[in-house]
PDB file of N, CA and C in Angstrom:
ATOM      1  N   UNK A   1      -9.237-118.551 -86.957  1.00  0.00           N
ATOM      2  CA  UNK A   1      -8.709-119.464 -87.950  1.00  0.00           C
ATOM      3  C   UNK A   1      -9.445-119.233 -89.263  1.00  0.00           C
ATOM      4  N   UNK A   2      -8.475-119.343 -90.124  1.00  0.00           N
ATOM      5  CA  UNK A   2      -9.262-119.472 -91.454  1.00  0.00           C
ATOM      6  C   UNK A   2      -9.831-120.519 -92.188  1.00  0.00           C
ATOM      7  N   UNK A   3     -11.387-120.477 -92.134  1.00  0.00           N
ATOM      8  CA  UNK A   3     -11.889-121.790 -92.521  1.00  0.00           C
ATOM      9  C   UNK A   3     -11.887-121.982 -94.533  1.00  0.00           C
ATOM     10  N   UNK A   4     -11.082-121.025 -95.162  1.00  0.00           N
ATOM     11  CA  UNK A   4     -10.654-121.445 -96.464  1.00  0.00           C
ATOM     12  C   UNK A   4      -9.640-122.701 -96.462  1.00  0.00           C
ATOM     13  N   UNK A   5      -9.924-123.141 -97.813  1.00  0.00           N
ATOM     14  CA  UNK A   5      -8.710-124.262 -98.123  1.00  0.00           C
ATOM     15  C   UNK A   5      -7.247-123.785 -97.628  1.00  0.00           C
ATOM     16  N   UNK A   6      -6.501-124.526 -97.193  1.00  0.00           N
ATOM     17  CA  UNK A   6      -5.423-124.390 -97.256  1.00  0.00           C
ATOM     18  C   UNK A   6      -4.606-123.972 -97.965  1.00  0.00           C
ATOM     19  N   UNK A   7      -4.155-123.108 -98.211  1.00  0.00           N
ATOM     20  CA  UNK A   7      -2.725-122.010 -98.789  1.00  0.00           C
ATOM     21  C   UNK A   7      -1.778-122.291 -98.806  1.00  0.00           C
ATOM     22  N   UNK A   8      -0.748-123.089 -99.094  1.00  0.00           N
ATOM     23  CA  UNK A   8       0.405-123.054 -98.408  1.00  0.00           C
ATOM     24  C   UNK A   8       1.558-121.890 -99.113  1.00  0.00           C
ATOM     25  N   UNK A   9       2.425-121.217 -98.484  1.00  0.00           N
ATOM     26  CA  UNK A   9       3.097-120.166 -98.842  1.00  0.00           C
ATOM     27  C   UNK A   9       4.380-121.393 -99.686  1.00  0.00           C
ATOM     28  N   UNK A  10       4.868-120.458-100.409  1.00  0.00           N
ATOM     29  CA  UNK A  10       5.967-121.065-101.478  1.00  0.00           C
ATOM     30  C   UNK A  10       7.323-120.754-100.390  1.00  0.00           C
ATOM     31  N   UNK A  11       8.014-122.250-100.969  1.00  0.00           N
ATOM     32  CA  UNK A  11       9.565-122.182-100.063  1.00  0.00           C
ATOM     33  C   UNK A  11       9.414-122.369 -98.645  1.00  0.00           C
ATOM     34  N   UNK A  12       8.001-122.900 -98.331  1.00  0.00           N
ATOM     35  CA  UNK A  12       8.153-122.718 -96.360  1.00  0.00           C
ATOM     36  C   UNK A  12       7.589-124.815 -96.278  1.00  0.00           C
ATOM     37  N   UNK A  13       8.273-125.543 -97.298  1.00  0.00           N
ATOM     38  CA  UNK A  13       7.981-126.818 -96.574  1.00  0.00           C
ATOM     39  C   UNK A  13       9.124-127.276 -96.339  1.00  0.00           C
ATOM     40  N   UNK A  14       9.208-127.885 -94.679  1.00  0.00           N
ATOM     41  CA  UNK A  14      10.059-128.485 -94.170  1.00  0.00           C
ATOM     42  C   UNK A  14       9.952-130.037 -94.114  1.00  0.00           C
ATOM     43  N   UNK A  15      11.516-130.687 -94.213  1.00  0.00           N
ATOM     44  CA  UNK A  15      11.049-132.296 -94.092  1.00  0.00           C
ATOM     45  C   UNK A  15      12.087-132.578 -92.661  1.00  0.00           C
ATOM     46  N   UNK A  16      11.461-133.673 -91.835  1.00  0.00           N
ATOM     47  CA  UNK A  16      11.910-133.886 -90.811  1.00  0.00           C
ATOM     48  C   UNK A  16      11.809-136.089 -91.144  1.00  0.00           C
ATOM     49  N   UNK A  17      13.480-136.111 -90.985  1.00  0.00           N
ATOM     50  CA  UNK A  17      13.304-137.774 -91.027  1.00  0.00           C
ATOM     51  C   UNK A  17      13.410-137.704 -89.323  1.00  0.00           C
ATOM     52  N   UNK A  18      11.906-138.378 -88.919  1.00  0.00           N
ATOM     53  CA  UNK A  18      11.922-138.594 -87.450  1.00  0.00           C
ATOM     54  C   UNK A  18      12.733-140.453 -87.350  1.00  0.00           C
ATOM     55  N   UNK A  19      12.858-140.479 -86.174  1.00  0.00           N
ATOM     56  CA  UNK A  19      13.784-141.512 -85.634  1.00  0.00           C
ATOM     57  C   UNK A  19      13.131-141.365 -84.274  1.00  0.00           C
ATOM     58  N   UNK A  20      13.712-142.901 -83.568  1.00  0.00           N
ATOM     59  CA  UNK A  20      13.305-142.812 -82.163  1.00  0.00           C
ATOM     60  C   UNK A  20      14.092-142.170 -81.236  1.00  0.00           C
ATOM     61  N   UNK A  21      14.856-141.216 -81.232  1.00  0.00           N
ATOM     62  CA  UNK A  21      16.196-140.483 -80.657  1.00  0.00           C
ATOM     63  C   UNK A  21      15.537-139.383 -80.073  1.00  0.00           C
ATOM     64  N   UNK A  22      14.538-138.747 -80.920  1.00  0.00           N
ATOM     65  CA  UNK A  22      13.448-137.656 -79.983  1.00  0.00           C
ATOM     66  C   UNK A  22      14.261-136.444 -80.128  1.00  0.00           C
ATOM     67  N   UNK A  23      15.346-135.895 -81.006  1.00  0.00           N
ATOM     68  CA  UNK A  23      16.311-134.847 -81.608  1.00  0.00           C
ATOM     69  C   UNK A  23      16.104-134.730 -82.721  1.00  0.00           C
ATOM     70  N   UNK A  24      15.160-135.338 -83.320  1.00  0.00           N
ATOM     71  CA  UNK A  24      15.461-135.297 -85.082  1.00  0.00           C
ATOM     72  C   UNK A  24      14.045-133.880 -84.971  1.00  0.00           C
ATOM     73  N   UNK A  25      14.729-132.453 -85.086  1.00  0.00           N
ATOM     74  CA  UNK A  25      14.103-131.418 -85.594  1.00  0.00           C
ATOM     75  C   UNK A  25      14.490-130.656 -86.585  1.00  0.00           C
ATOM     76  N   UNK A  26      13.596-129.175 -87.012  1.00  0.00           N
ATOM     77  CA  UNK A  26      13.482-128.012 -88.262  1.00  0.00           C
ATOM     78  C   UNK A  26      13.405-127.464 -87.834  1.00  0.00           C
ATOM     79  N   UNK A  27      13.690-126.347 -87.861  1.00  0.00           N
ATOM     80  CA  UNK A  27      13.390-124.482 -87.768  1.00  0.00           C
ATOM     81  C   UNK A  27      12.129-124.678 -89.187  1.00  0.00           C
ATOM     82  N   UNK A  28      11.378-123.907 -88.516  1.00  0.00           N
ATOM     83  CA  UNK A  28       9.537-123.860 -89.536  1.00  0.00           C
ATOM     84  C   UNK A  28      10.213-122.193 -90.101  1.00  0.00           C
ATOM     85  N   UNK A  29       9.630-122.575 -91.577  1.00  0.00           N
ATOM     86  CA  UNK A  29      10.153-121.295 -92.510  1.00  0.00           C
ATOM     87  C   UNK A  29       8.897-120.621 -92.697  1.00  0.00           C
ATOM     88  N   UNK A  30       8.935-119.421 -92.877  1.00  0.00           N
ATOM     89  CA  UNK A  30       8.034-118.372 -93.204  1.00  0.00           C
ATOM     90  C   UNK A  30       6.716-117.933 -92.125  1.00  0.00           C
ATOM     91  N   UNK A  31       7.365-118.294 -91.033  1.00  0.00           N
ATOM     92  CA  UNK A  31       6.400-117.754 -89.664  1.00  0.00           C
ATOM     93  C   UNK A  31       6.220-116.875 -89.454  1.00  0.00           C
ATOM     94  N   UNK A  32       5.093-116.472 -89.559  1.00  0.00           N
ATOM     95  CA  UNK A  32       4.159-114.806 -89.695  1.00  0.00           C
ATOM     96  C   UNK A  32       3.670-115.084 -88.105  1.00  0.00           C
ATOM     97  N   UNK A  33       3.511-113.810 -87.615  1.00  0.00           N
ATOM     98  CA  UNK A  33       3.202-113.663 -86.282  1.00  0.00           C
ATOM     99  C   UNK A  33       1.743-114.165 -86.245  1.00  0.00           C
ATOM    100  N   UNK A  34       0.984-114.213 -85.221  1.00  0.00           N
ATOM    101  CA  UNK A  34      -0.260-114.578 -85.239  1.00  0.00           C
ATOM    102  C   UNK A  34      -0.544-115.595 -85.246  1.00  0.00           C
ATOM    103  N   UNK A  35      -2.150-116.920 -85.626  1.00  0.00           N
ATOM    104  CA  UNK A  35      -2.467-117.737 -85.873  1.00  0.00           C
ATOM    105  C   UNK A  35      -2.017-117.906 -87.040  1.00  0.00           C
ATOM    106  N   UNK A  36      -1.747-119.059 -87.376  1.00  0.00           N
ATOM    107  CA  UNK A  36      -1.497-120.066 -88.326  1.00  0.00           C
ATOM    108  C   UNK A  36      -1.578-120.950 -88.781  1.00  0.00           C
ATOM    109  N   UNK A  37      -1.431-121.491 -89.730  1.00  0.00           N
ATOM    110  CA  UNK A  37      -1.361-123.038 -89.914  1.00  0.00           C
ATOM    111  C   UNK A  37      -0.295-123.767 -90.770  1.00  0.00           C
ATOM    112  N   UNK A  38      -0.310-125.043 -89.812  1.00  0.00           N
ATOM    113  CA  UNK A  38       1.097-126.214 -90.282  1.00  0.00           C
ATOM    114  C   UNK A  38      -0.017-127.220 -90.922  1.00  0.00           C
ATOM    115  N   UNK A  39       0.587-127.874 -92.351  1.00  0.00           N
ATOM    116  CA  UNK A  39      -0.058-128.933 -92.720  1.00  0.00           C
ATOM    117  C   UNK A  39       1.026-129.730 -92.471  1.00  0.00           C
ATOM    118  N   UNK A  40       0.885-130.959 -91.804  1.00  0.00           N
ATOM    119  CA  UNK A  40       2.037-132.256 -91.229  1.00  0.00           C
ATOM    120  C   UNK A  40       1.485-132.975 -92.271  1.00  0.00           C
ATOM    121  N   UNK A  41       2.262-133.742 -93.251  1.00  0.00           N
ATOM    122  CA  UNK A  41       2.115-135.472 -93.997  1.00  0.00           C
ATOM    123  C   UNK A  41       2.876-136.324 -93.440  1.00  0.00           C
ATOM    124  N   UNK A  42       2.366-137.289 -92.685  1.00  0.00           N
ATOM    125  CA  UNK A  42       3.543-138.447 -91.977  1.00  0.00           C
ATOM    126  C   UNK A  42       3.766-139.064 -93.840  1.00  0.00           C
ATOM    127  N   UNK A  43       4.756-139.049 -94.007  1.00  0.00           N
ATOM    128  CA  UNK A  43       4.848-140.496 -95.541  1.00  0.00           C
ATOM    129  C   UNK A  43       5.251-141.663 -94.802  1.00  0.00           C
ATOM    130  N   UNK A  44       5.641-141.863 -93.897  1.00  0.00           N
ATOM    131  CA  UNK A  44       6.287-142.915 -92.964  1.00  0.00           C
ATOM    132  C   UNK A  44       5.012-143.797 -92.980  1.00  0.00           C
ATOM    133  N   UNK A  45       5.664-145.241 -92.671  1.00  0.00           N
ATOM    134  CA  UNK A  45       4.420-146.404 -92.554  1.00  0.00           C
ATOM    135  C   UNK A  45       4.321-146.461 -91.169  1.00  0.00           C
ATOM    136  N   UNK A  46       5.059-145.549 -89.819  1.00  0.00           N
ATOM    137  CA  UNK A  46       4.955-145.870 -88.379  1.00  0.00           C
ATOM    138  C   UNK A  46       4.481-144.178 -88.573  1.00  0.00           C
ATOM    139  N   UNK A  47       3.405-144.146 -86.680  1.00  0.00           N
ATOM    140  CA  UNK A  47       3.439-143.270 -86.643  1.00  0.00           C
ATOM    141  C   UNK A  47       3.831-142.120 -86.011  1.00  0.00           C
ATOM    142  N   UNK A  48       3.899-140.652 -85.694  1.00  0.00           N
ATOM    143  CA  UNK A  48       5.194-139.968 -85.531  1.00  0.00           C
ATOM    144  C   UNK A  48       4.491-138.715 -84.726  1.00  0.00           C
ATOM    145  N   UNK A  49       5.291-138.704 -83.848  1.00  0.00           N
ATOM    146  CA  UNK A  49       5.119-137.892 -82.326  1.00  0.00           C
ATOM    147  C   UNK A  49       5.539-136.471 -82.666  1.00  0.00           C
ATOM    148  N   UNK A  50       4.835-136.005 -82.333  1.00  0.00           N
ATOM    149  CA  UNK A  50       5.193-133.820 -82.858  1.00  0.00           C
ATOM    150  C   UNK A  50       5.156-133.151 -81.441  1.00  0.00           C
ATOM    151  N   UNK A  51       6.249-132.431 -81.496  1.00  0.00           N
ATOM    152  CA  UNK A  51       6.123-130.974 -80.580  1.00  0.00           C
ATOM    153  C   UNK A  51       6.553-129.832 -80.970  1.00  0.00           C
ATOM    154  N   UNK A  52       6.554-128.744 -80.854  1.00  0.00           N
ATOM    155  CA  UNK A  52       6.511-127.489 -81.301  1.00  0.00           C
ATOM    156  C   UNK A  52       7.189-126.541 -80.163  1.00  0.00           C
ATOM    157  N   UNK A  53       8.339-125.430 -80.182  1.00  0.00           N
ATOM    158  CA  UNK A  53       9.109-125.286 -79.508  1.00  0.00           C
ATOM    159  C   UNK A  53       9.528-123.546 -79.988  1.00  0.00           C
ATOM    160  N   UNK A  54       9.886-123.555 -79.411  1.00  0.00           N
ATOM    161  CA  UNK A  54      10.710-122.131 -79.113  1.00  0.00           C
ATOM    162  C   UNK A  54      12.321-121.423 -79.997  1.00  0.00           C
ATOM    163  N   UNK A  55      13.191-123.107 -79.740  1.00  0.00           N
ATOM    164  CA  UNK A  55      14.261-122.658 -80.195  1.00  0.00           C
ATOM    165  C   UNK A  55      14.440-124.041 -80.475  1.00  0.00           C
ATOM    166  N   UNK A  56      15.713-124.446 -81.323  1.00  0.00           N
ATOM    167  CA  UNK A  56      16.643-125.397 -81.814  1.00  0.00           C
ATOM    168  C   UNK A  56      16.429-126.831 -80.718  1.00  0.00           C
ATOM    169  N   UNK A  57      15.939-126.422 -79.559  1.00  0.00           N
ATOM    170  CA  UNK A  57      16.192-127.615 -78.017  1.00  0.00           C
ATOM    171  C   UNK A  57      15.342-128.245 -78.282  1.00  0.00           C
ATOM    172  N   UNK A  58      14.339-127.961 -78.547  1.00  0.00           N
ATOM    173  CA  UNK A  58      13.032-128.767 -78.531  1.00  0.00           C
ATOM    174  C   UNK A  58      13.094-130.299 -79.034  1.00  0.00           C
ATOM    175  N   UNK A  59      12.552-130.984 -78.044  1.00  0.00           N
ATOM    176  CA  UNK A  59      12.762-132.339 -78.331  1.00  0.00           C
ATOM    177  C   UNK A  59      11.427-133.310 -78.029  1.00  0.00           C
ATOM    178  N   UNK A  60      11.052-134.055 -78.833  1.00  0.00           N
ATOM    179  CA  UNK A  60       9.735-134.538 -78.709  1.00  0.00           C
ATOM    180  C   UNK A  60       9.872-136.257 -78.002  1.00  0.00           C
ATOM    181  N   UNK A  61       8.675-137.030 -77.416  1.00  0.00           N
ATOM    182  CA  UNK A  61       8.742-137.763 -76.513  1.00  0.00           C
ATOM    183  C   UNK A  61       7.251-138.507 -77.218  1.00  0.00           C
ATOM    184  N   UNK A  62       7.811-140.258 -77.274  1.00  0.00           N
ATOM    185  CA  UNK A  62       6.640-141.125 -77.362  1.00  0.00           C
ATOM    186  C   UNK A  62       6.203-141.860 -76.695  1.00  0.00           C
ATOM    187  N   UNK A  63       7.112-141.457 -75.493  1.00  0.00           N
ATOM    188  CA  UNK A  63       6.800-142.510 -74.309  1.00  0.00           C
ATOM    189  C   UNK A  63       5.646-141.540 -73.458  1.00  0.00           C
ATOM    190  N   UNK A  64       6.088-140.330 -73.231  1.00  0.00           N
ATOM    191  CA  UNK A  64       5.148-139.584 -72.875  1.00  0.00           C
ATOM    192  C   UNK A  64       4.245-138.720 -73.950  1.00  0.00           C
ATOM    193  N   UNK A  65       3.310-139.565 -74.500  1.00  0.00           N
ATOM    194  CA  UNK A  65       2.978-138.659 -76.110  1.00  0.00           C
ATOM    195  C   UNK A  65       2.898-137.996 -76.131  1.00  0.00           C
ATOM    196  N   UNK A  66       3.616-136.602 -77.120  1.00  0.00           N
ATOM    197  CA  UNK A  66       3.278-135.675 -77.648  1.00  0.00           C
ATOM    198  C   UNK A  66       2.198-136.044 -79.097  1.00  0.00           C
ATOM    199  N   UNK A  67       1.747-134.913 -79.500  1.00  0.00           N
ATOM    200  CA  UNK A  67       0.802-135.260 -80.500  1.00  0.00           C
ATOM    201  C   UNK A  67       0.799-136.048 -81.644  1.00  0.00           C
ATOM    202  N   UNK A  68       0.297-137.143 -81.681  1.00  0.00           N
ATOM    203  CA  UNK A  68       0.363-137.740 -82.949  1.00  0.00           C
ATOM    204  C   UNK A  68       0.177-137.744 -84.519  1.00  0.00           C
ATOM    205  N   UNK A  69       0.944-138.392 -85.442  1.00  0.00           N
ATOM    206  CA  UNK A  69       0.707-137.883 -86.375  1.00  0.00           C
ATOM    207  C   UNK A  69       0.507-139.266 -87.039  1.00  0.00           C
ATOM    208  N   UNK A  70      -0.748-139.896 -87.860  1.00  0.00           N
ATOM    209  CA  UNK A  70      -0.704-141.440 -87.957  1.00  0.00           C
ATOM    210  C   UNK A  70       0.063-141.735 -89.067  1.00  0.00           C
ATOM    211  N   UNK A  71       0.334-142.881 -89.480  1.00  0.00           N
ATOM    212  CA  UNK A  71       1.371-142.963 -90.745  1.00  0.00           C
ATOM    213  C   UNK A  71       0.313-142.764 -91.931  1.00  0.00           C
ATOM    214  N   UNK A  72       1.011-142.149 -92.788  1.00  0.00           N
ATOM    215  CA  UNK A  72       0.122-142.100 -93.926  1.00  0.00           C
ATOM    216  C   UNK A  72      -1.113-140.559 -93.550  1.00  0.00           C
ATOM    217  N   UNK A  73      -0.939-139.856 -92.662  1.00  0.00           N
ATOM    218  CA  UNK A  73      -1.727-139.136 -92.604  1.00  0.00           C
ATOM    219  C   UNK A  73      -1.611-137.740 -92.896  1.00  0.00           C
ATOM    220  N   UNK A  74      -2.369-136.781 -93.112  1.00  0.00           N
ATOM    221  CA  UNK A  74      -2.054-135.443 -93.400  1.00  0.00           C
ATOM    222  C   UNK A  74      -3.272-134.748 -92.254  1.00  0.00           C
ATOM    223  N   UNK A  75      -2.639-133.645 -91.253  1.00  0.00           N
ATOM    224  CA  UNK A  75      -3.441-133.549 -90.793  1.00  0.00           C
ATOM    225  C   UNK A  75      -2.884-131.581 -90.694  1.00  0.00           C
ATOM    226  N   UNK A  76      -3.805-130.612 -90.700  1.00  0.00           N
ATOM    227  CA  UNK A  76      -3.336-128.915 -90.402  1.00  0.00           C
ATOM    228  C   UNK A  76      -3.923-128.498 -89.460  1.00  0.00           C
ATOM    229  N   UNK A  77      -2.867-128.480 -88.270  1.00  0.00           N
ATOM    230  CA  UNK A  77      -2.877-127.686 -87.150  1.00  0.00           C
ATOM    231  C   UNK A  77      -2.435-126.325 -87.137  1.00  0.00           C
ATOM    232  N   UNK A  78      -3.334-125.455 -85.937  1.00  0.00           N
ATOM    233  CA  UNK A  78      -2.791-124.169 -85.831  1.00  0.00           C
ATOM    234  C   UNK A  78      -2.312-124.125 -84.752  1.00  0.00           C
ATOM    235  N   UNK A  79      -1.575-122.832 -84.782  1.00  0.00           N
ATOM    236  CA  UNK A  79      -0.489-122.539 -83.947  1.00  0.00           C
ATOM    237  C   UNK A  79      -0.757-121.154 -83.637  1.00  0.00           C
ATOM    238  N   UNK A  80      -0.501-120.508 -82.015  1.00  0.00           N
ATOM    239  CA  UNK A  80      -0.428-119.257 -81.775  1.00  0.00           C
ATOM    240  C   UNK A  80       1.116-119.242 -82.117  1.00  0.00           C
ATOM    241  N   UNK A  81       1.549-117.877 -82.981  1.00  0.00           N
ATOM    242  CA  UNK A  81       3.126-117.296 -83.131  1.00  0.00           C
ATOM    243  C   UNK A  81       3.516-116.033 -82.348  1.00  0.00           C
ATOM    244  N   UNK A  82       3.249-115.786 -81.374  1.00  0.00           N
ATOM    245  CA  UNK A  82       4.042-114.667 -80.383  1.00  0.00           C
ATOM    246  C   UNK A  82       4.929-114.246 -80.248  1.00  0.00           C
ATOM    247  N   UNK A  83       5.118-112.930 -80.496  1.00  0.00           N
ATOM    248  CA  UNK A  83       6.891-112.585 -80.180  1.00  0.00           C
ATOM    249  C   UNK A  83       7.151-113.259 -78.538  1.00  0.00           C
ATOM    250  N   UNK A  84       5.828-112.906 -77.567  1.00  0.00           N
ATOM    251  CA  UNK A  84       6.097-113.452 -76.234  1.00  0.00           C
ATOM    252  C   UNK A  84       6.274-115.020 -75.843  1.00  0.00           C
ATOM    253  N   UNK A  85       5.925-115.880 -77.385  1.00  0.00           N
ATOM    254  CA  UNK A  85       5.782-117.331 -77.482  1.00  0.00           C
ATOM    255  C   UNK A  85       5.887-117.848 -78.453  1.00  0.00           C
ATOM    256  N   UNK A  86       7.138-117.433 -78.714  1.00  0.00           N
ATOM    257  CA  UNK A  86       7.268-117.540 -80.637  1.00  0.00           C
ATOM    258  C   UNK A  86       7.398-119.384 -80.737  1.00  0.00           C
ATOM    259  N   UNK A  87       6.855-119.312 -81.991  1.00  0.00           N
ATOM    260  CA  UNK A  87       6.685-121.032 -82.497  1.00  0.00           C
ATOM    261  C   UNK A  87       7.737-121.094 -83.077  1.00  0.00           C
ATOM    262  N   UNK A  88       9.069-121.538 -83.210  1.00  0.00           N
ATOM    263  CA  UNK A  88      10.213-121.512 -84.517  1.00  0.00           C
ATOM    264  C   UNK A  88      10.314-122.809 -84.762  1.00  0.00           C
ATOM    265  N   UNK A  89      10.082-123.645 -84.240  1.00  0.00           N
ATOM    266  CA  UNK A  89      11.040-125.441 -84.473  1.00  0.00           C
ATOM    267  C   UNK A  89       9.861-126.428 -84.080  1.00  0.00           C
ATOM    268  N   UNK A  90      10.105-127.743 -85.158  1.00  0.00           N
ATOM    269  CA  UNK A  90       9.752-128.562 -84.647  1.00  0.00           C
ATOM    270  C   UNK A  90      10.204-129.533 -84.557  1.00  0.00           C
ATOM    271  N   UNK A  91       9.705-130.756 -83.488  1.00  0.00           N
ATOM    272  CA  UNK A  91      10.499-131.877 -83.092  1.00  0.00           C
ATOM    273  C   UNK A  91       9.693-132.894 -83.477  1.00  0.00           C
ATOM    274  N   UNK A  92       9.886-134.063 -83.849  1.00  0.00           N
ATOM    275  CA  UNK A  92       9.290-135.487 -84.344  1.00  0.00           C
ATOM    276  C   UNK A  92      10.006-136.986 -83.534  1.00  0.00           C
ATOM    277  N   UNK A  93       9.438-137.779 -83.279  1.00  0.00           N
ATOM    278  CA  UNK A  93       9.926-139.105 -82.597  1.00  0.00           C
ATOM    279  C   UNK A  93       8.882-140.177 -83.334  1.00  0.00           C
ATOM    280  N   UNK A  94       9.140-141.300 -83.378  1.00  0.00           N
ATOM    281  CA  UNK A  94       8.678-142.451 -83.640  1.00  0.00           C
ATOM    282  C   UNK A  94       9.274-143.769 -82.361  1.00  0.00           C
ATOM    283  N   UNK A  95       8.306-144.674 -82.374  1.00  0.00           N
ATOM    284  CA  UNK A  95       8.313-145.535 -81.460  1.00  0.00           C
ATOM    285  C   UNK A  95       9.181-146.666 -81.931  1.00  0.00           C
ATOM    286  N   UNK A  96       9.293-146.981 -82.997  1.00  0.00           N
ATOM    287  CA  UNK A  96       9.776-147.340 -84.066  1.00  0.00           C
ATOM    288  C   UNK A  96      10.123-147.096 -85.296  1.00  0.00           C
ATOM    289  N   UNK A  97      11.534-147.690 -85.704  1.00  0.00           N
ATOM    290  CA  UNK A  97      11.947-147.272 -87.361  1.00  0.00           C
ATOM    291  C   UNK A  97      12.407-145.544 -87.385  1.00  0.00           C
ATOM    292  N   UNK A  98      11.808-145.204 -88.718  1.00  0.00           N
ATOM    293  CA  UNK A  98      11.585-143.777 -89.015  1.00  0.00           C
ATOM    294  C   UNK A  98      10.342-143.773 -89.728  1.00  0.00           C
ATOM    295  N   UNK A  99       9.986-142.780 -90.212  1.00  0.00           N
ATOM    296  CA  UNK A  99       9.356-141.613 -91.136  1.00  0.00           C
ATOM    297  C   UNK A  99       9.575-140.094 -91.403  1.00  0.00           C
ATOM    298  N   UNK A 100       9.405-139.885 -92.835  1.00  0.00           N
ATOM    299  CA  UNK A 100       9.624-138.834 -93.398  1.00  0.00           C
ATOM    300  C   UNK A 100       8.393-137.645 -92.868  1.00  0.00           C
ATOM    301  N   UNK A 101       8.638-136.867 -92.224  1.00  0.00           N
ATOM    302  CA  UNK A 101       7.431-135.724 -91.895  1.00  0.00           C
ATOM    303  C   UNK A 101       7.609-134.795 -92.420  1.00  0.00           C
ATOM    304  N   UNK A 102       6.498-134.324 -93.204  1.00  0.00           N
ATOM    305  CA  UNK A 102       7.044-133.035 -94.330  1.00  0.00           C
ATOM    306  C   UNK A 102       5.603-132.078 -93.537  1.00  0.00           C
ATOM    307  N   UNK A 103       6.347-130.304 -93.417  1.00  0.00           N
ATOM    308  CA  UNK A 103       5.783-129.509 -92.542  1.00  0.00           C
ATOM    309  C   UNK A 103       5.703-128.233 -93.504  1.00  0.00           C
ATOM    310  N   UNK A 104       4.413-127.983 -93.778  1.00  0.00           N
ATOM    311  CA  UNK A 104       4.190-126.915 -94.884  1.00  0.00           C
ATOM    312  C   UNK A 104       3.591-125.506 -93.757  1.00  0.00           C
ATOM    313  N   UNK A 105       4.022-124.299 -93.823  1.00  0.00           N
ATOM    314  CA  UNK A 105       3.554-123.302 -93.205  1.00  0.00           C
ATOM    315  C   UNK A 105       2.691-122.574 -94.102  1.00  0.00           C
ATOM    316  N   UNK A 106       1.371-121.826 -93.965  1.00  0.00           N
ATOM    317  CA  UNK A 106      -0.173-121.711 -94.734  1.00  0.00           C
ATOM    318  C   UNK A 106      -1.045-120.917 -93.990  1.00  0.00           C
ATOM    319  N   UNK A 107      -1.914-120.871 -94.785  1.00  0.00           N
ATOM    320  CA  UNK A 107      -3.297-120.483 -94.478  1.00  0.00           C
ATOM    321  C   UNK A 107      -4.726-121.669 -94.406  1.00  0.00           C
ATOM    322  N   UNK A 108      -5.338-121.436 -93.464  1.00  0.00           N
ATOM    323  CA  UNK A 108      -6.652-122.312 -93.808  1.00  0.00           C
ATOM    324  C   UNK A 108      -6.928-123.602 -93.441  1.00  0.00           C
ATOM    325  N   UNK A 109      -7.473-124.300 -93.706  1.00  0.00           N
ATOM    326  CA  UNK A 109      -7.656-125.730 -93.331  1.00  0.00           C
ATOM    327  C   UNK A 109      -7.842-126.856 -94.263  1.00  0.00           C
TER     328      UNK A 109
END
């Protein structure tokens, strides 16, 4: 991982309005093979369940948590990108309401 500031590449932020339906996903733009990094901003005042997927199916779950994202928070996770385990999509849920999840693809932390 790269312990520089965060980078984010131009044209690769995605916004996801999560809902409690556990379908509200993105195809992630500008995925370079290898480690990486996603910066997540919940703007939402609830907070919002993430999973990370393969293809278009991927569907995220708050009953059984997937990773959290708190409201109001910004947090940059990495990701292995494999042709054998490629990362393309992500999925968002909330327990309540919505929030706006905006998903920047980067360098760094």
């Amino acid at each position: 991982m790269d312990s520089s500031p965060f980078a984010w590449l131009e044209d690769a932020t995605i916004k996801i309005t999560a809902t409690t339906s556990g379908s509200d996903r993105a195809k992630l733009l500008k995925m370079p093979t290898g480690s990486v990094q996603l910066e997540f901003f919940n703007a939402g005042a609830v907070p919002v369940f993430i999973r990370k997927g393969a293809d278009a199916t991927v569907t995220a779950s708050a009953s059984n948590p997937d990773k959290p994202i708190a409201a109001g928070a910004m947090e940059v996770l990495t990701v292995i990108n494999t042709p054998s385990a490629p990362v393309t999509h992500v999925a968002a849920v909330t327990l309540s309401g919505s929030a706006d999840l905006y998903i920047t693809t980067g360098a760094g932390i």
